[in-house]
PDB file of N, CA and C in Angstrom:
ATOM      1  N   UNK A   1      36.721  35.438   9.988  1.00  0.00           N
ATOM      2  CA  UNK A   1      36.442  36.372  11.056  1.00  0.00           C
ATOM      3  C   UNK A   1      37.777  36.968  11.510  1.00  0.00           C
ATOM      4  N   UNK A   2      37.528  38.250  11.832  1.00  0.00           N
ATOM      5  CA  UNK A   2      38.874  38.456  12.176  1.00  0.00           C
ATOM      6  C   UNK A   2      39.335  38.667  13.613  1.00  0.00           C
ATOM      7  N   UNK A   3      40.633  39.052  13.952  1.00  0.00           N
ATOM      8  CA  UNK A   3      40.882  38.494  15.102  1.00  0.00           C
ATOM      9  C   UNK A   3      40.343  39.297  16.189  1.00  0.00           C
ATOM     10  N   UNK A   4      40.309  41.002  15.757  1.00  0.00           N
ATOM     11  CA  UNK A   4      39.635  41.695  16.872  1.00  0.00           C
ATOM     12  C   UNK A   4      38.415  41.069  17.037  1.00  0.00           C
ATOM     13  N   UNK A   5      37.496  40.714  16.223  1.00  0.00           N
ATOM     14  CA  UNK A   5      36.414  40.079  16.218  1.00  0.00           C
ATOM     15  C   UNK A   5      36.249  38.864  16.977  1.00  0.00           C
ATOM     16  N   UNK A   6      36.907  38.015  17.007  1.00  0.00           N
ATOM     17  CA  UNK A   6      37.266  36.894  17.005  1.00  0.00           C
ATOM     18  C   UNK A   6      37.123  37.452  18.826  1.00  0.00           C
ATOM     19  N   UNK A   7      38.011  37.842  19.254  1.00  0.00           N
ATOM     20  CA  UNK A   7      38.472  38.082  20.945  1.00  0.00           C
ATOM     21  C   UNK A   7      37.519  38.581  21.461  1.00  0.00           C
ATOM     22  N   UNK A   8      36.179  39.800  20.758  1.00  0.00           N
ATOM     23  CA  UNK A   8      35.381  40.112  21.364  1.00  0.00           C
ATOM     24  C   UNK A   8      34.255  38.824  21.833  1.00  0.00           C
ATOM     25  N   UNK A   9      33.908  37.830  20.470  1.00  0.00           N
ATOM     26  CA  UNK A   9      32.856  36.995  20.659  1.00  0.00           C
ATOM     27  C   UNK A   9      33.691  36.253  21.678  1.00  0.00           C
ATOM     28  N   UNK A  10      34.819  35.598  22.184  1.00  0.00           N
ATOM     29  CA  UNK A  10      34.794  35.363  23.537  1.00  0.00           C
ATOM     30  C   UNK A  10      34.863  35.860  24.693  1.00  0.00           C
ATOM     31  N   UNK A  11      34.487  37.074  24.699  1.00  0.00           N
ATOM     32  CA  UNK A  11      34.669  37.752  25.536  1.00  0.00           C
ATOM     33  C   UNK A  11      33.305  38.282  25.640  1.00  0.00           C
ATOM     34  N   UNK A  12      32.079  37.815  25.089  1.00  0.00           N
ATOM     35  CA  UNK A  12      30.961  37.510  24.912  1.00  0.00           C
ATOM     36  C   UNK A  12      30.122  36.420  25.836  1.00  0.00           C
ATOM     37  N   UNK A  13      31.064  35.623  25.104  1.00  0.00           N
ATOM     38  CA  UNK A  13      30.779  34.246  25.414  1.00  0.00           C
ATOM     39  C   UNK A  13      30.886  33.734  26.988  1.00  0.00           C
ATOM     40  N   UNK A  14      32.580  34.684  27.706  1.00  0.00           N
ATOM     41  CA  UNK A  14      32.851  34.637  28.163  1.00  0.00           C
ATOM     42  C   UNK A  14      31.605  35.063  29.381  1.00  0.00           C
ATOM     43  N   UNK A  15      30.909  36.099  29.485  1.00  0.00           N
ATOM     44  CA  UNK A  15      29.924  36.981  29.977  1.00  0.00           C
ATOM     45  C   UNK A  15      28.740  35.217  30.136  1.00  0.00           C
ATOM     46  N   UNK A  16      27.926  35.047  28.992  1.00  0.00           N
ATOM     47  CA  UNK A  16      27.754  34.022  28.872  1.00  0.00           C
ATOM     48  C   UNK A  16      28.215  33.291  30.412  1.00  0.00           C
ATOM     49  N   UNK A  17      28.701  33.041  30.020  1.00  0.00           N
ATOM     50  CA  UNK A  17      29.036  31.706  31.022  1.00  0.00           C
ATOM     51  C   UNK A  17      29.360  32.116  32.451  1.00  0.00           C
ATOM     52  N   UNK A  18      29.524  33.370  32.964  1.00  0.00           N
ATOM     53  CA  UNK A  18      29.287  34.026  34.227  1.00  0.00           C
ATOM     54  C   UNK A  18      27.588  34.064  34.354  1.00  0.00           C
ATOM     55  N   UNK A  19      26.992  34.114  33.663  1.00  0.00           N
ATOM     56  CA  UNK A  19      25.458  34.570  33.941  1.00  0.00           C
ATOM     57  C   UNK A  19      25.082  33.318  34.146  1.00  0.00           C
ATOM     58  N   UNK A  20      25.823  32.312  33.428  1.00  0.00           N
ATOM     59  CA  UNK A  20      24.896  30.596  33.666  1.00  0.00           C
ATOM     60  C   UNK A  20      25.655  30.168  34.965  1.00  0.00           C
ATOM     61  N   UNK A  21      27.046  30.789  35.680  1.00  0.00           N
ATOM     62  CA  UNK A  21      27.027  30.210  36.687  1.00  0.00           C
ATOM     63  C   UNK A  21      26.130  30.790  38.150  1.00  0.00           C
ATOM     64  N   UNK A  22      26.099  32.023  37.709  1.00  0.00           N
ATOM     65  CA  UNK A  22      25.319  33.332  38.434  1.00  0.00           C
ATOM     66  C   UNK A  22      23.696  32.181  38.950  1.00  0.00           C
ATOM     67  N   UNK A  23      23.465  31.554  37.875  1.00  0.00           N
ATOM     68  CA  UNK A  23      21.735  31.184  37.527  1.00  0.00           C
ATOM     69  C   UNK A  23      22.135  29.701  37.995  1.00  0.00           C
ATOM     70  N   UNK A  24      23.219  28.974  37.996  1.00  0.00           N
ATOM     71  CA  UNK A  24      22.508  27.705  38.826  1.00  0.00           C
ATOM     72  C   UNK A  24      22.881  28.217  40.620  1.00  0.00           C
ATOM     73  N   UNK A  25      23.646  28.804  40.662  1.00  0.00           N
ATOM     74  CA  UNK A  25      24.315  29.597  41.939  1.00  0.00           C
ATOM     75  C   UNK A  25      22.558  29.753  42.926  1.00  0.00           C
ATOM     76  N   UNK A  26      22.119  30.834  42.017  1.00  0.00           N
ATOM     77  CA  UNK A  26      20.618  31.186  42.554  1.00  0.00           C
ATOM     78  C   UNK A  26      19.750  30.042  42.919  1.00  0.00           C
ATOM     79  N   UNK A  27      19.209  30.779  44.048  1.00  0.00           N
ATOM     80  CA  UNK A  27      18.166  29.808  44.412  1.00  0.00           C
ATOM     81  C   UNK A  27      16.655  30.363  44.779  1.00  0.00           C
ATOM     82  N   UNK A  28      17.099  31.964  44.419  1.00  0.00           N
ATOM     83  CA  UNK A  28      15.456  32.366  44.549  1.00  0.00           C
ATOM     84  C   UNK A  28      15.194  32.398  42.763  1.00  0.00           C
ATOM     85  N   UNK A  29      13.982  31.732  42.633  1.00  0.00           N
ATOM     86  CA  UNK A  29      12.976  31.580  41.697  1.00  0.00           C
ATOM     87  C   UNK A  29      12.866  33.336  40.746  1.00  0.00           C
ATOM     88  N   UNK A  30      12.638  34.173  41.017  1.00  0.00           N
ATOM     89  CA  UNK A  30      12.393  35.190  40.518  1.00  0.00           C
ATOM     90  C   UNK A  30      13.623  35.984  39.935  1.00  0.00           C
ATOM     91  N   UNK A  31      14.933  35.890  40.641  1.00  0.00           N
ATOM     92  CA  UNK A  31      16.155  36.174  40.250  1.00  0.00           C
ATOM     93  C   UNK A  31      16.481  34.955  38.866  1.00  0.00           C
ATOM     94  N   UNK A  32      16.062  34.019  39.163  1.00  0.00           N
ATOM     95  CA  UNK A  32      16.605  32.709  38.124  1.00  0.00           C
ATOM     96  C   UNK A  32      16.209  32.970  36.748  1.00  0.00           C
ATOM     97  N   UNK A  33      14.578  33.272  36.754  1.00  0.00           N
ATOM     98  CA  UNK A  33      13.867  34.049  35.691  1.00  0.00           C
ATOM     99  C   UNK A  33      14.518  34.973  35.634  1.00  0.00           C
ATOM    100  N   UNK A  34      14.839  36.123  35.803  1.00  0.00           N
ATOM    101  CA  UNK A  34      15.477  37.252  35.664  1.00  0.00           C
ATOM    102  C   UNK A  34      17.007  36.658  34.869  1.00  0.00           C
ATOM    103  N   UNK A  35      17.281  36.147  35.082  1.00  0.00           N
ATOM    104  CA  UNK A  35      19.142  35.699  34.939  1.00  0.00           C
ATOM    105  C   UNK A  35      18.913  34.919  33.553  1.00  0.00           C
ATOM    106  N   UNK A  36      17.743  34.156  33.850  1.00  0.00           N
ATOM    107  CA  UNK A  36      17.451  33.071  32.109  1.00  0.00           C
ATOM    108  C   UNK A  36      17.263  33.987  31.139  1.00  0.00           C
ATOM    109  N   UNK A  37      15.881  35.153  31.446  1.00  0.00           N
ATOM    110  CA  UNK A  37      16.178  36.118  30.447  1.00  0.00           C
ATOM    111  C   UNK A  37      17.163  36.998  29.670  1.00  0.00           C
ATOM    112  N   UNK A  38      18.162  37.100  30.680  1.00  0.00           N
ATOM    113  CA  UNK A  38      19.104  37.796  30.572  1.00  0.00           C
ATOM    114  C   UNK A  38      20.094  36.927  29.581  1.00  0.00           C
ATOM    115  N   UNK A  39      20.514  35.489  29.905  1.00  0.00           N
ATOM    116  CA  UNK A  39      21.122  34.751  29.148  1.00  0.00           C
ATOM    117  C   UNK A  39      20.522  34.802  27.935  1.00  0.00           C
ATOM    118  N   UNK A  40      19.058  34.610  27.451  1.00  0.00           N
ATOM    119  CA  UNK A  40      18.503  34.014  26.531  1.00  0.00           C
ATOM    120  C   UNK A  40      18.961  35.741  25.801  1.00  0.00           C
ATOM    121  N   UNK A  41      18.811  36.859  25.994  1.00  0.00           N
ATOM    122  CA  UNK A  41      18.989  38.189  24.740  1.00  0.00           C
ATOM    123  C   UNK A  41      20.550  38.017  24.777  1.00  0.00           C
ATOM    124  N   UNK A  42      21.457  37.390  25.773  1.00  0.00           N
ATOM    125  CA  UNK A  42      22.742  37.276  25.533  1.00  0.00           C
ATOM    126  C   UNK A  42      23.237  36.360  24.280  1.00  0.00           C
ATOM    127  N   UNK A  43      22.046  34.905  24.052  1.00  0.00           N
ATOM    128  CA  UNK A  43      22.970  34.216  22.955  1.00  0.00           C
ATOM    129  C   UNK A  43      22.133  34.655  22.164  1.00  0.00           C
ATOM    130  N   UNK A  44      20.870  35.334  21.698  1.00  0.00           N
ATOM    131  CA  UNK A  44      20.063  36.054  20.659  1.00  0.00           C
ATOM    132  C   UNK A  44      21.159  37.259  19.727  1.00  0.00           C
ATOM    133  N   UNK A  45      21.953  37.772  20.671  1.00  0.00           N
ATOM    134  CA  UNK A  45      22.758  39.034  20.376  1.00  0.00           C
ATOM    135  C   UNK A  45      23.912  38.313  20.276  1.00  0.00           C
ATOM    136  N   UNK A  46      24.564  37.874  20.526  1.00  0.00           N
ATOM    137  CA  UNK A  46      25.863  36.593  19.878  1.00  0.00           C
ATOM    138  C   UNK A  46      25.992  35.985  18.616  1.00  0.00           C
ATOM    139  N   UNK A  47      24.476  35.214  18.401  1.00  0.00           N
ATOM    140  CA  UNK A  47      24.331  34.618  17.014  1.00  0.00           C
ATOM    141  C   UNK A  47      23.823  35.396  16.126  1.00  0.00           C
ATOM    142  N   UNK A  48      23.143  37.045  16.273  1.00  0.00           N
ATOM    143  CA  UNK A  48      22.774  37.840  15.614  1.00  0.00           C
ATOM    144  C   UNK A  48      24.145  38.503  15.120  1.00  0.00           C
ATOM    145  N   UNK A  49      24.765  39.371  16.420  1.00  0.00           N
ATOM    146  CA  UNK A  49      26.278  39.943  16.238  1.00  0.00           C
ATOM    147  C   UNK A  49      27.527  39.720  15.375  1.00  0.00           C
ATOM    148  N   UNK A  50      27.773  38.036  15.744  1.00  0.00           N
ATOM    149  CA  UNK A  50      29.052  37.647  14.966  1.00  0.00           C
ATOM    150  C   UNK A  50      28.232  36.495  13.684  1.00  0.00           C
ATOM    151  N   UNK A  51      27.206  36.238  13.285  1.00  0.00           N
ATOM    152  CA  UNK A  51      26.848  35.574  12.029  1.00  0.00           C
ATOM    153  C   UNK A  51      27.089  34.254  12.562  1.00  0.00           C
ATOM    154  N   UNK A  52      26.913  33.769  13.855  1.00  0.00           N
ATOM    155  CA  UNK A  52      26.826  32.523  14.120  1.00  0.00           C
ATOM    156  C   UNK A  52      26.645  31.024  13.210  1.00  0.00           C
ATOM    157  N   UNK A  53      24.961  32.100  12.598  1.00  0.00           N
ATOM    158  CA  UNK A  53      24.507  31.087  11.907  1.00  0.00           C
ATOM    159  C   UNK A  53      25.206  30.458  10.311  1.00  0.00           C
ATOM    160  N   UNK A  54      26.099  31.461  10.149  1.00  0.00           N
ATOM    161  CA  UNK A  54      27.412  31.311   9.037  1.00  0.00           C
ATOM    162  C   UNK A  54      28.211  30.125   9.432  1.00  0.00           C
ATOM    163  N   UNK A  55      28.434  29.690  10.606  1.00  0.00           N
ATOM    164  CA  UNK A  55      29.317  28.677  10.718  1.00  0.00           C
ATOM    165  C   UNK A  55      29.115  27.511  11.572  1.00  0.00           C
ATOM    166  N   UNK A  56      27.473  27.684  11.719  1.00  0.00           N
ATOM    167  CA  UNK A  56      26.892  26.571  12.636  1.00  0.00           C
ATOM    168  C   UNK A  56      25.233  26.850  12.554  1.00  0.00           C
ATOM    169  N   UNK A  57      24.917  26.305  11.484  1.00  0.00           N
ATOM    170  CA  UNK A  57      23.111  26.297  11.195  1.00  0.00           C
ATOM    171  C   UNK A  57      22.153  26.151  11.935  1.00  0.00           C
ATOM    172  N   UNK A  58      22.592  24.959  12.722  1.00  0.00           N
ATOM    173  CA  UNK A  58      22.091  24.751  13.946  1.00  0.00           C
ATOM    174  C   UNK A  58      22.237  24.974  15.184  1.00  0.00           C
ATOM    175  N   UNK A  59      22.995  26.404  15.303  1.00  0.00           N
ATOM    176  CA  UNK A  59      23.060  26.820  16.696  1.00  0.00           C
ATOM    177  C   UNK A  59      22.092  27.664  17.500  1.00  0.00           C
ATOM    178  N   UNK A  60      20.927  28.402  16.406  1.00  0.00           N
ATOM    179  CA  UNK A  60      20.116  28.737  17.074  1.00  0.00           C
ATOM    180  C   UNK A  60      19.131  27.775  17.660  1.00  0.00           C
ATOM    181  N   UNK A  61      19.078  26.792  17.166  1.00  0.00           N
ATOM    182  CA  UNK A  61      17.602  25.336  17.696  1.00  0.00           C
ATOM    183  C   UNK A  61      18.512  24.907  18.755  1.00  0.00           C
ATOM    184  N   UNK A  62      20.141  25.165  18.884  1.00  0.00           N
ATOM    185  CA  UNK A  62      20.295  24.692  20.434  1.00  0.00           C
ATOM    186  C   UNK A  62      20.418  25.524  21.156  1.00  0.00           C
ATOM    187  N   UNK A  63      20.066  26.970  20.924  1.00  0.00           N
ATOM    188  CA  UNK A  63      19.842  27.728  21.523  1.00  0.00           C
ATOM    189  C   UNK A  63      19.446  28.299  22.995  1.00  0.00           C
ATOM    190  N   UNK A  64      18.155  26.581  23.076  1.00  0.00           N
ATOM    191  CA  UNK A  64      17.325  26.572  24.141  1.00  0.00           C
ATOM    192  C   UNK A  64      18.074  26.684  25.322  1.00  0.00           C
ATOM    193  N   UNK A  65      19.314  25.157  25.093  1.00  0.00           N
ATOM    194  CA  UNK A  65      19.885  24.811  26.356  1.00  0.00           C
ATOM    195  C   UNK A  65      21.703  25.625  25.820  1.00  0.00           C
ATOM    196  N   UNK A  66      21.707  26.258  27.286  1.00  0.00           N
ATOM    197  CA  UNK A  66      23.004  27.015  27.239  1.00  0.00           C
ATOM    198  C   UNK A  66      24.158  26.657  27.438  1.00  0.00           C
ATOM    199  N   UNK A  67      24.087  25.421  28.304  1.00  0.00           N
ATOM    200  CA  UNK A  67      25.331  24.508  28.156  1.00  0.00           C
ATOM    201  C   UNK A  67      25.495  23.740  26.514  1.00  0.00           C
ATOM    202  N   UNK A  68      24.307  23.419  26.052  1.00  0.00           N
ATOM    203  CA  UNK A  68      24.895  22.316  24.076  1.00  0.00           C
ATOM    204  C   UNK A  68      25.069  24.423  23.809  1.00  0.00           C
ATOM    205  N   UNK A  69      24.570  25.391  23.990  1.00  0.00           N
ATOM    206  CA  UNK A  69      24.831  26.984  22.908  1.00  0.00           C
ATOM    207  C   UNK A  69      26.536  27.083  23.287  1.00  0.00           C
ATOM    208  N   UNK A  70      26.733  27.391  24.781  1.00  0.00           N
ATOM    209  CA  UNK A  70      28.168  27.156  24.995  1.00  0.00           C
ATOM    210  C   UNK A  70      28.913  26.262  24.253  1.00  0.00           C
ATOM    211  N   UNK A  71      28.505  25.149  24.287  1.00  0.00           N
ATOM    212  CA  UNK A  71      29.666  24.041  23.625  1.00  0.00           C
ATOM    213  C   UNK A  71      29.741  24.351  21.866  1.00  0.00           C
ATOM    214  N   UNK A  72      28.893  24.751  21.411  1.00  0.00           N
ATOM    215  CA  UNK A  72      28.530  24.878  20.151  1.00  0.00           C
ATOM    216  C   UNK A  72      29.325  26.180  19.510  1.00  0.00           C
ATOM    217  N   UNK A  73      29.271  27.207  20.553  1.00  0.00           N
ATOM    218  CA  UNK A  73      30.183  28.328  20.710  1.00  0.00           C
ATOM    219  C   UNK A  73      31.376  28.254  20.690  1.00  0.00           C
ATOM    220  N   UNK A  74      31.783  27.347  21.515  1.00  0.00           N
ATOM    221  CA  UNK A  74      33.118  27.324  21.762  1.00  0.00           C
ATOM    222  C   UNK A  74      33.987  26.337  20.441  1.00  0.00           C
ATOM    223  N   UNK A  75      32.921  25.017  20.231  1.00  0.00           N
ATOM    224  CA  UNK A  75      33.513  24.560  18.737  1.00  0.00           C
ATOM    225  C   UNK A  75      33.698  25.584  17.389  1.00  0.00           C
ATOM    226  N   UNK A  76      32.900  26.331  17.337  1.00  0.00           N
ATOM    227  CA  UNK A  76      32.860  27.497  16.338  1.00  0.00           C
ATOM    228  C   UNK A  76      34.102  28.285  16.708  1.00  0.00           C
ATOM    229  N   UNK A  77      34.312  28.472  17.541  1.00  0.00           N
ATOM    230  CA  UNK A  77      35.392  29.616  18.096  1.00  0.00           C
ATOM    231  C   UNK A  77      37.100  28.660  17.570  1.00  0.00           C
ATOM    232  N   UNK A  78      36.898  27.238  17.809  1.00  0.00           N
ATOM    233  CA  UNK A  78      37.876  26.425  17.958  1.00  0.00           C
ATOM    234  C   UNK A  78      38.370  25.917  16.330  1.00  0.00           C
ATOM    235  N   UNK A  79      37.089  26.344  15.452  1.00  0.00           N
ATOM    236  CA  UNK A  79      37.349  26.151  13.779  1.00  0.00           C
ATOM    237  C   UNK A  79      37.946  27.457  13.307  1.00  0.00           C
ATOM    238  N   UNK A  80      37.290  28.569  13.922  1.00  0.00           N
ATOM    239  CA  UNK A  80      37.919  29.755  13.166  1.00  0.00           C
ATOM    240  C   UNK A  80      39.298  30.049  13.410  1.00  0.00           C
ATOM    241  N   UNK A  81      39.624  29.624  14.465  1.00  0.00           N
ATOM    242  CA  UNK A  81      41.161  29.410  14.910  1.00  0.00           C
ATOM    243  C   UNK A  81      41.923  28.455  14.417  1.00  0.00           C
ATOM    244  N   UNK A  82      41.735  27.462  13.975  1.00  0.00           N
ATOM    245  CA  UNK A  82      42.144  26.328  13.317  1.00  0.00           C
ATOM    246  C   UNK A  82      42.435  26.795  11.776  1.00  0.00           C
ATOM    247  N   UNK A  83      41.366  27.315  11.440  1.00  0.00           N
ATOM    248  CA  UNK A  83      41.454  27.993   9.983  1.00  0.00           C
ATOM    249  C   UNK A  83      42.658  29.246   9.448  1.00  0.00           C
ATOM    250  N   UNK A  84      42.099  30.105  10.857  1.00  0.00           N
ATOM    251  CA  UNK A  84      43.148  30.874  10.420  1.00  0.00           C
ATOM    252  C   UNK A  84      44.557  30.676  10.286  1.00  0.00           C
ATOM    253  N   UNK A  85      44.683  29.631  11.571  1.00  0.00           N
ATOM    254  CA  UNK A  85      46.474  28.977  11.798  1.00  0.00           C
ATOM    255  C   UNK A  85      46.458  28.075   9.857  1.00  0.00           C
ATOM    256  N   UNK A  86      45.673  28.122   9.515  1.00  0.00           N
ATOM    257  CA  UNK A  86      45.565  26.997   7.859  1.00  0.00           C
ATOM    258  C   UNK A  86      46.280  28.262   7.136  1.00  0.00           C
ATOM    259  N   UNK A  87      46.309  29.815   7.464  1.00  0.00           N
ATOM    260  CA  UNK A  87      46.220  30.742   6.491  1.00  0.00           C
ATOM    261  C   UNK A  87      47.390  31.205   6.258  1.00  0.00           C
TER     262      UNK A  87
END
């Protein structure tokens, strides 16, 4: 992956993880739904966007929960960087 690439998916990710603090933050019910949806086309368009599923098979089945998609994200993010420093 390359590196412009590379900076956008955290900067993705990054978004990500404002919307999941946005959603435990909330406490009205109808905004929360609103905010889950919003997360859920956020990691749909992440693992569609950068080929997720190229470097982690199972990141869409953890899909569900956004804290294991985050962590799963961020290990992926932490190999392609590792790799490239290999290059």
């Amino acid at each position: 992956m390359e590196k412009d690439i590379l900076k956008k998916l955290k900067s993705s990710l990054g978004e990500i993880k404002i919307k999941q603090n946005e959603f435990k933050r909330e406490k009205n019910k109808k905004s929360q739904n609103s905010i889950d949806s919003l997360i859920t086309v956020l990691k749909n368009n992440l693992i569609s966007n950068y080929n997720l599923l190229d470097y982690d098979l199972y990141i869409k089945s953890e899909s569900h929960n956004t804290e294991f998609f985050i962590h799963d994200v961020e290990s992926v993010i932490l190999k392609i960087e590792n790799k490239q420093l290999e290059e």
